[in-house]
C-alpha atoms as a PDB file:
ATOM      1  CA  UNK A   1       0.000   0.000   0.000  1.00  0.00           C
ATOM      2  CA  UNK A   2       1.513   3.491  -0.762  1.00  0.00           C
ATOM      3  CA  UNK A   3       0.187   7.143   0.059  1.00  0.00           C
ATOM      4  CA  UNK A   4       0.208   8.026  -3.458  1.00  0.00           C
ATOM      5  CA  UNK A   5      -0.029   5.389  -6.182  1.00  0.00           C
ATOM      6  CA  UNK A   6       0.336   5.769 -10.167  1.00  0.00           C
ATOM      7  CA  UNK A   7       0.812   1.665 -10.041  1.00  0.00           C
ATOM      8  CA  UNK A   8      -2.616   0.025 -11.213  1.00  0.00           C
ATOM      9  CA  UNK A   9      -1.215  -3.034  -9.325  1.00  0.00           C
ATOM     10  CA  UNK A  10      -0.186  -0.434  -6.052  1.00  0.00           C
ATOM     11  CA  UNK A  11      -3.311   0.406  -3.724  1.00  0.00           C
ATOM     12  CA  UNK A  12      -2.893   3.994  -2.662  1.00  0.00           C
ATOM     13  CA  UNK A  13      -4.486   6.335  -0.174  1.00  0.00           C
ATOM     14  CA  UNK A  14      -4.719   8.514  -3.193  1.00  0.00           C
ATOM     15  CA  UNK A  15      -4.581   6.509  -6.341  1.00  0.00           C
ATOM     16  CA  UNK A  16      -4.148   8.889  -9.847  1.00  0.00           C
ATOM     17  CA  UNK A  17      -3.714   6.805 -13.457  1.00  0.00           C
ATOM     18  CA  UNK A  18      -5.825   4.809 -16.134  1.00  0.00           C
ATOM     19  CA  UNK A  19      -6.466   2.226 -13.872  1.00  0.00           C
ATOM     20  CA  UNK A  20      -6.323   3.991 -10.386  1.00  0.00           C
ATOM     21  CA  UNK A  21      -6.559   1.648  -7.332  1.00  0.00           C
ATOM     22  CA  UNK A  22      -7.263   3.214  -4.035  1.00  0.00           C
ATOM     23  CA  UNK A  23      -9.195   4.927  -1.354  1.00  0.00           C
ATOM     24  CA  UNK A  24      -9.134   7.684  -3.604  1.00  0.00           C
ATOM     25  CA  UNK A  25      -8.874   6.985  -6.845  1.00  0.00           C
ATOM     26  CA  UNK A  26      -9.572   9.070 -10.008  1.00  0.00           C
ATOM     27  CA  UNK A  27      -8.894   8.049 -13.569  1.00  0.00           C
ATOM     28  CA  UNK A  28     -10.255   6.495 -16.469  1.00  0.00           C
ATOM     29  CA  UNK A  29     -11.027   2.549 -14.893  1.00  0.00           C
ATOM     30  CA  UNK A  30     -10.921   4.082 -11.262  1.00  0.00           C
ATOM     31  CA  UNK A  31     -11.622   1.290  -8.770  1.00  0.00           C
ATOM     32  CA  UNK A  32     -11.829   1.932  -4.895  1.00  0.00           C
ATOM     33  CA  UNK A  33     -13.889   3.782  -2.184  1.00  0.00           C
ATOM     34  CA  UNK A  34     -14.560   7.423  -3.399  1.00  0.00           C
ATOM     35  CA  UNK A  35     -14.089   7.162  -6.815  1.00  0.00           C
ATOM     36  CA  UNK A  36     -13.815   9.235 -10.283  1.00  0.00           C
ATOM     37  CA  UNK A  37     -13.316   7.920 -13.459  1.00  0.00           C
ATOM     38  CA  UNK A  38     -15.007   6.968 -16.739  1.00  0.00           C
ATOM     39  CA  UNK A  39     -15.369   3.538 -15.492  1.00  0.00           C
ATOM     40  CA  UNK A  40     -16.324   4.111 -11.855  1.00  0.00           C
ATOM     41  CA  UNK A  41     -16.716   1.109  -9.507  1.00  0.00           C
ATOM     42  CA  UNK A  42     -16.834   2.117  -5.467  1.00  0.00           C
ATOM     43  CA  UNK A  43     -19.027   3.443  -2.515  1.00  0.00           C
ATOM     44  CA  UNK A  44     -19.531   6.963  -4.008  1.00  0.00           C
ATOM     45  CA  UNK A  45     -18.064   7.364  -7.626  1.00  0.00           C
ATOM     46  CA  UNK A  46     -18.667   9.750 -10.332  1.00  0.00           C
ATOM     47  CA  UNK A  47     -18.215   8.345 -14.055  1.00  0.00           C
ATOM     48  CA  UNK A  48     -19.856   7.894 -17.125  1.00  0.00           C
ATOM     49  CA  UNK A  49     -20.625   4.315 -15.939  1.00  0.00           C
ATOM     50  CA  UNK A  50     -20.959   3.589 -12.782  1.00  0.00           C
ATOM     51  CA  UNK A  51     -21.068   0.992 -10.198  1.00  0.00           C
ATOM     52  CA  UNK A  52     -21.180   2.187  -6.557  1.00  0.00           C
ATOM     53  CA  UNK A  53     -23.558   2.433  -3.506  1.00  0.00           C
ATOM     54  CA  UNK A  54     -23.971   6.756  -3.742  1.00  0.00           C
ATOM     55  CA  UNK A  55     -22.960   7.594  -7.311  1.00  0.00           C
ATOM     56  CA  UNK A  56     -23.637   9.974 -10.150  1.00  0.00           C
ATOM     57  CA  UNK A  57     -23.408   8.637 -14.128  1.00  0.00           C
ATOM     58  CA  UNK A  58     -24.626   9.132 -17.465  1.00  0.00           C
ATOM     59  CA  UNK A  59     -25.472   5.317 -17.035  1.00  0.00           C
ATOM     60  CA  UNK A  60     -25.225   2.936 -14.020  1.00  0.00           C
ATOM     61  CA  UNK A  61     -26.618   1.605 -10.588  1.00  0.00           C
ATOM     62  CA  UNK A  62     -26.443   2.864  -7.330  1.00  0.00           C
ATOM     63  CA  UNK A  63     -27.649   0.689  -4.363  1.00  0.00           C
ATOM     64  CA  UNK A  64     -28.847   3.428  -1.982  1.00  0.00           C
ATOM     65  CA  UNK A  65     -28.915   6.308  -4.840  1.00  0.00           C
ATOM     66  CA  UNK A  66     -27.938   7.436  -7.820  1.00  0.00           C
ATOM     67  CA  UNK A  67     -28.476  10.029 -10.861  1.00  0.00           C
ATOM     68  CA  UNK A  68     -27.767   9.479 -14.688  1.00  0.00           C
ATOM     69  CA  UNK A  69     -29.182   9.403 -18.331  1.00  0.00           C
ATOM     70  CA  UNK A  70     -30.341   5.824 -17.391  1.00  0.00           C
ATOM     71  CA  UNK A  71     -29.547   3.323 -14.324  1.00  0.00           C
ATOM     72  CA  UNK A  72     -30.896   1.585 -11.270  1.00  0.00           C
ATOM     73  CA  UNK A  73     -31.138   3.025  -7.789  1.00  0.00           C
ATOM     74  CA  UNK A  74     -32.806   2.332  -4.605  1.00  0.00           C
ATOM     75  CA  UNK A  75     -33.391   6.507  -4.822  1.00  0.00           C
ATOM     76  CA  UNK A  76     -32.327   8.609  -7.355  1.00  0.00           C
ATOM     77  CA  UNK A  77     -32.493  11.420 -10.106  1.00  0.00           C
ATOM     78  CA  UNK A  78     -32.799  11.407 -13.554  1.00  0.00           C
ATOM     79  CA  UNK A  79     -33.899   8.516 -15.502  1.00  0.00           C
ATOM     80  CA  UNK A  80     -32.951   6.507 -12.886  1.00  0.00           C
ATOM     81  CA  UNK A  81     -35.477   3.504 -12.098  1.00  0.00           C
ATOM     82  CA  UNK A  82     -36.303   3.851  -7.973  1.00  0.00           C
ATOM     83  CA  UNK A  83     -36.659   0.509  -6.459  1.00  0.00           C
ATOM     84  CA  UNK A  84     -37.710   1.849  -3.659  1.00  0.00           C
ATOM     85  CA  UNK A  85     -41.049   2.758  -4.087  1.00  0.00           C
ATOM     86  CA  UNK A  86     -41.838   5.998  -5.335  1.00  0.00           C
ATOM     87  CA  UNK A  87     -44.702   7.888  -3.579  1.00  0.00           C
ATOM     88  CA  UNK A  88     -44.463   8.972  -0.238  1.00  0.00           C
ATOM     89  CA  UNK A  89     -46.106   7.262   2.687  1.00  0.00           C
ATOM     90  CA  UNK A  90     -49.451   9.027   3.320  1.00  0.00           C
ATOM     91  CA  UNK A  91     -48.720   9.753   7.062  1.00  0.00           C
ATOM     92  CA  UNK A  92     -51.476  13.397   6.775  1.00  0.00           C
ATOM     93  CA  UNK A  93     -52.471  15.907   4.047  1.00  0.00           C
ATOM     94  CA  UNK A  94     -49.929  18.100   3.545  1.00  0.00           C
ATOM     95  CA  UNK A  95     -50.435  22.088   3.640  1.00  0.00           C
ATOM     96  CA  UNK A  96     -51.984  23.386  -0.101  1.00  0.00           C
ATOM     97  CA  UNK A  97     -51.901  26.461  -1.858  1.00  0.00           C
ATOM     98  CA  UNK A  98     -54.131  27.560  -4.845  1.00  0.00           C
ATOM     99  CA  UNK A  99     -53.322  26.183  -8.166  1.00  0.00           C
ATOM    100  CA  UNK A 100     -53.896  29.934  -9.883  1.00  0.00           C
ATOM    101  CA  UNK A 101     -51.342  31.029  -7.773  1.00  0.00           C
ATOM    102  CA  UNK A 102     -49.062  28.271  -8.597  1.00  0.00           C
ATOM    103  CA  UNK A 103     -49.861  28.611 -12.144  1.00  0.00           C
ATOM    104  CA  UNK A 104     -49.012  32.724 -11.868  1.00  0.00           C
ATOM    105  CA  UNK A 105     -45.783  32.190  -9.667  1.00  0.00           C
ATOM    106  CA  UNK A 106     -47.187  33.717  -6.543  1.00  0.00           C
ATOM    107  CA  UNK A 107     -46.629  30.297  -4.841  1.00  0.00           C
ATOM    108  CA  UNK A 108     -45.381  27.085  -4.715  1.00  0.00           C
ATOM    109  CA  UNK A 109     -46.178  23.877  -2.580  1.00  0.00           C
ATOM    110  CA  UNK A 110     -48.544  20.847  -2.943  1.00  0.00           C
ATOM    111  CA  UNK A 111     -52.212  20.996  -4.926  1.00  0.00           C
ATOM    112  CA  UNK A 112     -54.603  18.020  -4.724  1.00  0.00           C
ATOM    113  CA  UNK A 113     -55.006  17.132  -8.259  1.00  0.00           C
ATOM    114  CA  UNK A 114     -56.612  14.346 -10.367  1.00  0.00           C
ATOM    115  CA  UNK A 115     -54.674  11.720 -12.196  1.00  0.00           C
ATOM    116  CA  UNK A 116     -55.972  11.868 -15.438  1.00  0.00           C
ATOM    117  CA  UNK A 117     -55.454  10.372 -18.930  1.00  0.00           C
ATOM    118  CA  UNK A 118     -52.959  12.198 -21.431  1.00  0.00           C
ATOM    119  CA  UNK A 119     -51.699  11.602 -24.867  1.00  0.00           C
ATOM    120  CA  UNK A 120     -48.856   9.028 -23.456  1.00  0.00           C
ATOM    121  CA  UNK A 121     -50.112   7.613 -20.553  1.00  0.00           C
ATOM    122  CA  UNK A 122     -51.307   9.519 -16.999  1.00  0.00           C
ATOM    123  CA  UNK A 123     -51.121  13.463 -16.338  1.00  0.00           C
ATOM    124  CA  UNK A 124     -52.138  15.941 -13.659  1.00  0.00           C
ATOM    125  CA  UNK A 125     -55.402  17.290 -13.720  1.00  0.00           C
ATOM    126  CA  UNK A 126     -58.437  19.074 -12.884  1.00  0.00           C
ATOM    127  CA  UNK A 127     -61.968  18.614 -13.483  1.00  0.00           C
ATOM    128  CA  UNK A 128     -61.084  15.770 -15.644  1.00  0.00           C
ATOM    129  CA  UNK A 129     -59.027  17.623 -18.190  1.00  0.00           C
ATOM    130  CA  UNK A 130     -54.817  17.722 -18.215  1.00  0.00           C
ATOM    131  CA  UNK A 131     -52.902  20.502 -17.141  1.00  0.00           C
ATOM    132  CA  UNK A 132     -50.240  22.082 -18.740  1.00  0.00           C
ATOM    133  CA  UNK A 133     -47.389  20.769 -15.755  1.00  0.00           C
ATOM    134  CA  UNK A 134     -44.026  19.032 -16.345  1.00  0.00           C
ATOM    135  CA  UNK A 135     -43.135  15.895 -14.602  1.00  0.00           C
ATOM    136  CA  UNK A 136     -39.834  14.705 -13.397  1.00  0.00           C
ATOM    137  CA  UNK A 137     -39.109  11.563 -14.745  1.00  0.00           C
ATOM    138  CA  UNK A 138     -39.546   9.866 -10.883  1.00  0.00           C
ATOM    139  CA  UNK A 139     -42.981  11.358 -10.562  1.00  0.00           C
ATOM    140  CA  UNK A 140     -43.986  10.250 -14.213  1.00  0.00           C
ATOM    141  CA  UNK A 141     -42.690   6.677 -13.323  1.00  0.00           C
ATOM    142  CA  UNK A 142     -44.636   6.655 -10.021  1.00  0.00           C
ATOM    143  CA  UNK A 143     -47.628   8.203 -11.399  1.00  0.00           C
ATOM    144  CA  UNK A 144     -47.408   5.480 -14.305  1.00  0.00           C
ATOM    145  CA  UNK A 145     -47.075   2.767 -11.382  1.00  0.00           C
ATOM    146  CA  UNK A 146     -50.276   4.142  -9.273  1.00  0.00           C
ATOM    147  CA  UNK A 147     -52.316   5.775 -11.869  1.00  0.00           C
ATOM    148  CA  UNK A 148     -54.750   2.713 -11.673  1.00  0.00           C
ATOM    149  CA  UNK A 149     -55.202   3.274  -7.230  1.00  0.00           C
ATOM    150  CA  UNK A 150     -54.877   6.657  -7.127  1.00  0.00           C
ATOM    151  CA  UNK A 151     -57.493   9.162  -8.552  1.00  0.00           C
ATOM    152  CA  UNK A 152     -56.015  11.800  -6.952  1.00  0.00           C
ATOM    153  CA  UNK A 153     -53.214  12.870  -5.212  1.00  0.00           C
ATOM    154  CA  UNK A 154     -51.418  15.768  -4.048  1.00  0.00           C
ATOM    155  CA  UNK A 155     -48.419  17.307  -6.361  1.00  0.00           C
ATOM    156  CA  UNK A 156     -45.724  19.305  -5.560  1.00  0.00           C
ATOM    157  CA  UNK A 157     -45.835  22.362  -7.930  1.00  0.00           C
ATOM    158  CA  UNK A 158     -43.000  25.168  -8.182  1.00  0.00           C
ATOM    159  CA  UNK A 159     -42.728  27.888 -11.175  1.00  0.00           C
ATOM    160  CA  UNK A 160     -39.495  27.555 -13.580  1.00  0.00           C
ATOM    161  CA  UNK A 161     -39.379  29.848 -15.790  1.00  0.00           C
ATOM    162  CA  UNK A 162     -42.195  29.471 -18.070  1.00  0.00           C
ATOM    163  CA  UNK A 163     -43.048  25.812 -16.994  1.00  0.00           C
ATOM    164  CA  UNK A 164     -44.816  24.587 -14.003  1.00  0.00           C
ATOM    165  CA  UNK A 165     -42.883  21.833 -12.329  1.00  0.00           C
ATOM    166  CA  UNK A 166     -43.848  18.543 -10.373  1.00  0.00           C
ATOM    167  CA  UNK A 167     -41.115  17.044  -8.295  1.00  0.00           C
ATOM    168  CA  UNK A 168     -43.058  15.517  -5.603  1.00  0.00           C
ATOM    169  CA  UNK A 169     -46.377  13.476  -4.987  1.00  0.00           C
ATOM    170  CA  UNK A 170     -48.136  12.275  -1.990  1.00  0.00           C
ATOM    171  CA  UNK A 171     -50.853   9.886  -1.478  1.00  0.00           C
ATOM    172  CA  UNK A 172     -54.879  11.699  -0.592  1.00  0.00           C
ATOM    173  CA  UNK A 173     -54.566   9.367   2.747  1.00  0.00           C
ATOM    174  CA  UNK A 174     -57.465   6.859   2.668  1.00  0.00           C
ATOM    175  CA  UNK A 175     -57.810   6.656  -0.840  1.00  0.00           C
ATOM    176  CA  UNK A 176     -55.650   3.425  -1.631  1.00  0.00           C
ATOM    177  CA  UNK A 177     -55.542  -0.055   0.170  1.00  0.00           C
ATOM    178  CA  UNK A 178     -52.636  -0.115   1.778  1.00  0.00           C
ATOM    179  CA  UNK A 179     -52.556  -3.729   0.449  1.00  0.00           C
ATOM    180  CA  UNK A 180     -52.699  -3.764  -3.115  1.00  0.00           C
ATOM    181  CA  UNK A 181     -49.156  -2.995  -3.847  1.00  0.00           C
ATOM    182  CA  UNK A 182     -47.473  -5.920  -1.436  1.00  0.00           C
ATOM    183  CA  UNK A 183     -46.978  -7.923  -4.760  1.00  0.00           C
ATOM    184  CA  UNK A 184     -45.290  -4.938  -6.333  1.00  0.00           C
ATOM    185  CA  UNK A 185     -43.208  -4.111  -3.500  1.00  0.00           C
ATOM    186  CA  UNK A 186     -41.605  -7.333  -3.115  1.00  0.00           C
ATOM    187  CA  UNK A 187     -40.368  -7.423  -6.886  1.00  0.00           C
ATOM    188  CA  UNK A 188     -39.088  -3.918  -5.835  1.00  0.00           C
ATOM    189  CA  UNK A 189     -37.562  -5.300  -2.969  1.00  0.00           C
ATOM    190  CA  UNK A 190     -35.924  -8.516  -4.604  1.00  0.00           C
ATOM    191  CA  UNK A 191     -34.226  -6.364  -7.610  1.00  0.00           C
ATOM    192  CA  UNK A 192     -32.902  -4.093  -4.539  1.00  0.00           C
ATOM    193  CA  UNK A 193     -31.429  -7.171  -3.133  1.00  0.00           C
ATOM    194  CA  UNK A 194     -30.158  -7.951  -7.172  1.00  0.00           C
ATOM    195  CA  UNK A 195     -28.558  -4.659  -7.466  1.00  0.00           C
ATOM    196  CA  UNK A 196     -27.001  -5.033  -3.674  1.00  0.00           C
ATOM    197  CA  UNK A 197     -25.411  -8.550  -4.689  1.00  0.00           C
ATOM    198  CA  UNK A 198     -24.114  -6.982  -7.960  1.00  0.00           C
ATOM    199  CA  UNK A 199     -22.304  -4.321  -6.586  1.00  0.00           C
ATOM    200  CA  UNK A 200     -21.051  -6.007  -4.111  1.00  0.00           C
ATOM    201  CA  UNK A 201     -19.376  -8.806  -6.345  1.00  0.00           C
ATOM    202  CA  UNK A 202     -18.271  -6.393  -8.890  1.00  0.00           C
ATOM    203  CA  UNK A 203     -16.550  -4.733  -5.998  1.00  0.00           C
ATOM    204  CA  UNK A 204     -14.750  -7.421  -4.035  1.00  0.00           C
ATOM    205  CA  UNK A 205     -13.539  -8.508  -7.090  1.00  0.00           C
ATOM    206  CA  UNK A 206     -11.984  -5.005  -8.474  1.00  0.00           C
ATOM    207  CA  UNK A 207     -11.667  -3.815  -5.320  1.00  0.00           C
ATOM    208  CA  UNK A 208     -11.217  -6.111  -2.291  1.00  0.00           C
ATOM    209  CA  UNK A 209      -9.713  -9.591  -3.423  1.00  0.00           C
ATOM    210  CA  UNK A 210      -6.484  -7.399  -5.216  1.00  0.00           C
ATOM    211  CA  UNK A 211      -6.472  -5.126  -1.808  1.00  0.00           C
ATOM    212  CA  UNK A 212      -6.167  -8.802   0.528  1.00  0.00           C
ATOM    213  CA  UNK A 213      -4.762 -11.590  -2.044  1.00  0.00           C
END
Protein backbone atom coordinates (compact mmCIF):
# COMPACT_ATOMS: atom_id res chain seq x y z
CA UNK A 1 0.00 0.00 0.00
CA UNK A 2 1.51 3.49 -0.76
CA UNK A 3 0.19 7.14 0.06
CA UNK A 4 0.21 8.03 -3.46
CA UNK A 5 -0.03 5.39 -6.18
CA UNK A 6 0.34 5.77 -10.17
CA UNK A 7 0.81 1.66 -10.04
CA UNK A 8 -2.62 0.03 -11.21
CA UNK A 9 -1.21 -3.03 -9.32
CA UNK A 10 -0.19 -0.43 -6.05
CA UNK A 11 -3.31 0.41 -3.72
CA UNK A 12 -2.89 3.99 -2.66
CA UNK A 13 -4.49 6.34 -0.17
CA UNK A 14 -4.72 8.51 -3.19
CA UNK A 15 -4.58 6.51 -6.34
CA UNK A 16 -4.15 8.89 -9.85
CA UNK A 17 -3.71 6.80 -13.46
CA UNK A 18 -5.83 4.81 -16.13
CA UNK A 19 -6.47 2.23 -13.87
CA UNK A 20 -6.32 3.99 -10.39
CA UNK A 21 -6.56 1.65 -7.33
CA UNK A 22 -7.26 3.21 -4.03
CA UNK A 23 -9.20 4.93 -1.35
CA UNK A 24 -9.13 7.68 -3.60
CA UNK A 25 -8.87 6.99 -6.85
CA UNK A 26 -9.57 9.07 -10.01
CA UNK A 27 -8.89 8.05 -13.57
CA UNK A 28 -10.26 6.50 -16.47
CA UNK A 29 -11.03 2.55 -14.89
CA UNK A 30 -10.92 4.08 -11.26
CA UNK A 31 -11.62 1.29 -8.77
CA UNK A 32 -11.83 1.93 -4.89
CA UNK A 33 -13.89 3.78 -2.18
CA UNK A 34 -14.56 7.42 -3.40
CA UNK A 35 -14.09 7.16 -6.81
CA UNK A 36 -13.82 9.23 -10.28
CA UNK A 37 -13.32 7.92 -13.46
CA UNK A 38 -15.01 6.97 -16.74
CA UNK A 39 -15.37 3.54 -15.49
CA UNK A 40 -16.32 4.11 -11.85
CA UNK A 41 -16.72 1.11 -9.51
CA UNK A 42 -16.83 2.12 -5.47
CA UNK A 43 -19.03 3.44 -2.51
CA UNK A 44 -19.53 6.96 -4.01
CA UNK A 45 -18.06 7.36 -7.63
CA UNK A 46 -18.67 9.75 -10.33
CA UNK A 47 -18.22 8.35 -14.05
CA UNK A 48 -19.86 7.89 -17.12
CA UNK A 49 -20.63 4.31 -15.94
CA UNK A 50 -20.96 3.59 -12.78
CA UNK A 51 -21.07 0.99 -10.20
CA UNK A 52 -21.18 2.19 -6.56
CA UNK A 53 -23.56 2.43 -3.51
CA UNK A 54 -23.97 6.76 -3.74
CA UNK A 55 -22.96 7.59 -7.31
CA UNK A 56 -23.64 9.97 -10.15
CA UNK A 57 -23.41 8.64 -14.13
CA UNK A 58 -24.63 9.13 -17.46
CA UNK A 59 -25.47 5.32 -17.03
CA UNK A 60 -25.23 2.94 -14.02
CA UNK A 61 -26.62 1.60 -10.59
CA UNK A 62 -26.44 2.86 -7.33
CA UNK A 63 -27.65 0.69 -4.36
CA UNK A 64 -28.85 3.43 -1.98
CA UNK A 65 -28.92 6.31 -4.84
CA UNK A 66 -27.94 7.44 -7.82
CA UNK A 67 -28.48 10.03 -10.86
CA UNK A 68 -27.77 9.48 -14.69
CA UNK A 69 -29.18 9.40 -18.33
CA UNK A 70 -30.34 5.82 -17.39
CA UNK A 71 -29.55 3.32 -14.32
CA UNK A 72 -30.90 1.59 -11.27
CA UNK A 73 -31.14 3.03 -7.79
CA UNK A 74 -32.81 2.33 -4.61
CA UNK A 75 -33.39 6.51 -4.82
CA UNK A 76 -32.33 8.61 -7.35
CA UNK A 77 -32.49 11.42 -10.11
CA UNK A 78 -32.80 11.41 -13.55
CA UNK A 79 -33.90 8.52 -15.50
CA UNK A 80 -32.95 6.51 -12.89
CA UNK A 81 -35.48 3.50 -12.10
CA UNK A 82 -36.30 3.85 -7.97
CA UNK A 83 -36.66 0.51 -6.46
CA UNK A 84 -37.71 1.85 -3.66
CA UNK A 85 -41.05 2.76 -4.09
CA UNK A 86 -41.84 6.00 -5.33
CA UNK A 87 -44.70 7.89 -3.58
CA UNK A 88 -44.46 8.97 -0.24
CA UNK A 89 -46.11 7.26 2.69
CA UNK A 90 -49.45 9.03 3.32
CA UNK A 91 -48.72 9.75 7.06
CA UNK A 92 -51.48 13.40 6.77
CA UNK A 93 -52.47 15.91 4.05
CA UNK A 94 -49.93 18.10 3.55
CA UNK A 95 -50.44 22.09 3.64
CA UNK A 96 -51.98 23.39 -0.10
CA UNK A 97 -51.90 26.46 -1.86
CA UNK A 98 -54.13 27.56 -4.84
CA UNK A 99 -53.32 26.18 -8.17
CA UNK A 100 -53.90 29.93 -9.88
CA UNK A 101 -51.34 31.03 -7.77
CA UNK A 102 -49.06 28.27 -8.60
CA UNK A 103 -49.86 28.61 -12.14
CA UNK A 104 -49.01 32.72 -11.87
CA UNK A 105 -45.78 32.19 -9.67
CA UNK A 106 -47.19 33.72 -6.54
CA UNK A 107 -46.63 30.30 -4.84
CA UNK A 108 -45.38 27.08 -4.72
CA UNK A 109 -46.18 23.88 -2.58
CA UNK A 110 -48.54 20.85 -2.94
CA UNK A 111 -52.21 21.00 -4.93
CA UNK A 112 -54.60 18.02 -4.72
CA UNK A 113 -55.01 17.13 -8.26
CA UNK A 114 -56.61 14.35 -10.37
CA UNK A 115 -54.67 11.72 -12.20
CA UNK A 116 -55.97 11.87 -15.44
CA UNK A 117 -55.45 10.37 -18.93
CA UNK A 118 -52.96 12.20 -21.43
CA UNK A 119 -51.70 11.60 -24.87
CA UNK A 120 -48.86 9.03 -23.46
CA UNK A 121 -50.11 7.61 -20.55
CA UNK A 122 -51.31 9.52 -17.00
CA UNK A 123 -51.12 13.46 -16.34
CA UNK A 124 -52.14 15.94 -13.66
CA UNK A 125 -55.40 17.29 -13.72
CA UNK A 126 -58.44 19.07 -12.88
CA UNK A 127 -61.97 18.61 -13.48
CA UNK A 128 -61.08 15.77 -15.64
CA UNK A 129 -59.03 17.62 -18.19
CA UNK A 130 -54.82 17.72 -18.21
CA UNK A 131 -52.90 20.50 -17.14
CA UNK A 132 -50.24 22.08 -18.74
CA UNK A 133 -47.39 20.77 -15.75
CA UNK A 134 -44.03 19.03 -16.34
CA UNK A 135 -43.13 15.89 -14.60
CA UNK A 136 -39.83 14.70 -13.40
CA UNK A 137 -39.11 11.56 -14.74
CA UNK A 138 -39.55 9.87 -10.88
CA UNK A 139 -42.98 11.36 -10.56
CA UNK A 140 -43.99 10.25 -14.21
CA UNK A 141 -42.69 6.68 -13.32
CA UNK A 142 -44.64 6.66 -10.02
CA UNK A 143 -47.63 8.20 -11.40
CA UNK A 144 -47.41 5.48 -14.30
CA UNK A 145 -47.07 2.77 -11.38
CA UNK A 146 -50.28 4.14 -9.27
CA UNK A 147 -52.32 5.78 -11.87
CA UNK A 148 -54.75 2.71 -11.67
CA UNK A 149 -55.20 3.27 -7.23
CA UNK A 150 -54.88 6.66 -7.13
CA UNK A 151 -57.49 9.16 -8.55
CA UNK A 152 -56.02 11.80 -6.95
CA UNK A 153 -53.21 12.87 -5.21
CA UNK A 154 -51.42 15.77 -4.05
CA UNK A 155 -48.42 17.31 -6.36
CA UNK A 156 -45.72 19.31 -5.56
CA UNK A 157 -45.84 22.36 -7.93
CA UNK A 158 -43.00 25.17 -8.18
CA UNK A 159 -42.73 27.89 -11.18
CA UNK A 160 -39.50 27.55 -13.58
CA UNK A 161 -39.38 29.85 -15.79
CA UNK A 162 -42.19 29.47 -18.07
CA UNK A 163 -43.05 25.81 -16.99
CA UNK A 164 -44.82 24.59 -14.00
CA UNK A 165 -42.88 21.83 -12.33
CA UNK A 166 -43.85 18.54 -10.37
CA UNK A 167 -41.11 17.04 -8.30
CA UNK A 168 -43.06 15.52 -5.60
CA UNK A 169 -46.38 13.48 -4.99
CA UNK A 170 -48.14 12.27 -1.99
CA UNK A 171 -50.85 9.89 -1.48
CA UNK A 172 -54.88 11.70 -0.59
CA UNK A 173 -54.57 9.37 2.75
CA UNK A 174 -57.46 6.86 2.67
CA UNK A 175 -57.81 6.66 -0.84
CA UNK A 176 -55.65 3.42 -1.63
CA UNK A 177 -55.54 -0.06 0.17
CA UNK A 178 -52.64 -0.11 1.78
CA UNK A 179 -52.56 -3.73 0.45
CA UNK A 180 -52.70 -3.76 -3.12
CA UNK A 181 -49.16 -2.99 -3.85
CA UNK A 182 -47.47 -5.92 -1.44
CA UNK A 183 -46.98 -7.92 -4.76
CA UNK A 184 -45.29 -4.94 -6.33
CA UNK A 185 -43.21 -4.11 -3.50
CA UNK A 186 -41.61 -7.33 -3.11
CA UNK A 187 -40.37 -7.42 -6.89
CA UNK A 188 -39.09 -3.92 -5.83
CA UNK A 189 -37.56 -5.30 -2.97
CA UNK A 190 -35.92 -8.52 -4.60
CA UNK A 191 -34.23 -6.36 -7.61
CA UNK A 192 -32.90 -4.09 -4.54
CA UNK A 193 -31.43 -7.17 -3.13
CA UNK A 194 -30.16 -7.95 -7.17
CA UNK A 195 -28.56 -4.66 -7.47
CA UNK A 196 -27.00 -5.03 -3.67
CA UNK A 197 -25.41 -8.55 -4.69
CA UNK A 198 -24.11 -6.98 -7.96
CA UNK A 199 -22.30 -4.32 -6.59
CA UNK A 200 -21.05 -6.01 -4.11
CA UNK A 201 -19.38 -8.81 -6.35
CA UNK A 202 -18.27 -6.39 -8.89
CA UNK A 203 -16.55 -4.73 -6.00
CA UNK A 204 -14.75 -7.42 -4.04
CA UNK A 205 -13.54 -8.51 -7.09
CA UNK A 206 -11.98 -5.01 -8.47
CA UNK A 207 -11.67 -3.82 -5.32
CA UNK A 208 -11.22 -6.11 -2.29
CA UNK A 209 -9.71 -9.59 -3.42
CA UNK A 210 -6.48 -7.40 -5.22
CA UNK A 211 -6.47 -5.13 -1.81
CA UNK A 212 -6.17 -8.80 0.53
CA UNK A 213 -4.76 -11.59 -2.04
Amino acid sequence: MQIVSTDPHQFGIIAVGQEAWGFIAIGQMARGFLVLGQLAIGVAAIGQCTACIWGVGQVGMGVAWFSGMMGLGGRGYGGVLRLIPGLDPPRRSPDTVPLDDVMAGRASGHVRLQVVEGGSGPVLGQNGAPLPIKMTPQVAGALQLHARELPEVFARLRRHGPVVLCDGLVEVPGLRSTSTSKGLLAVRLLALLAVATSWWFIFAQAVLVPLFA
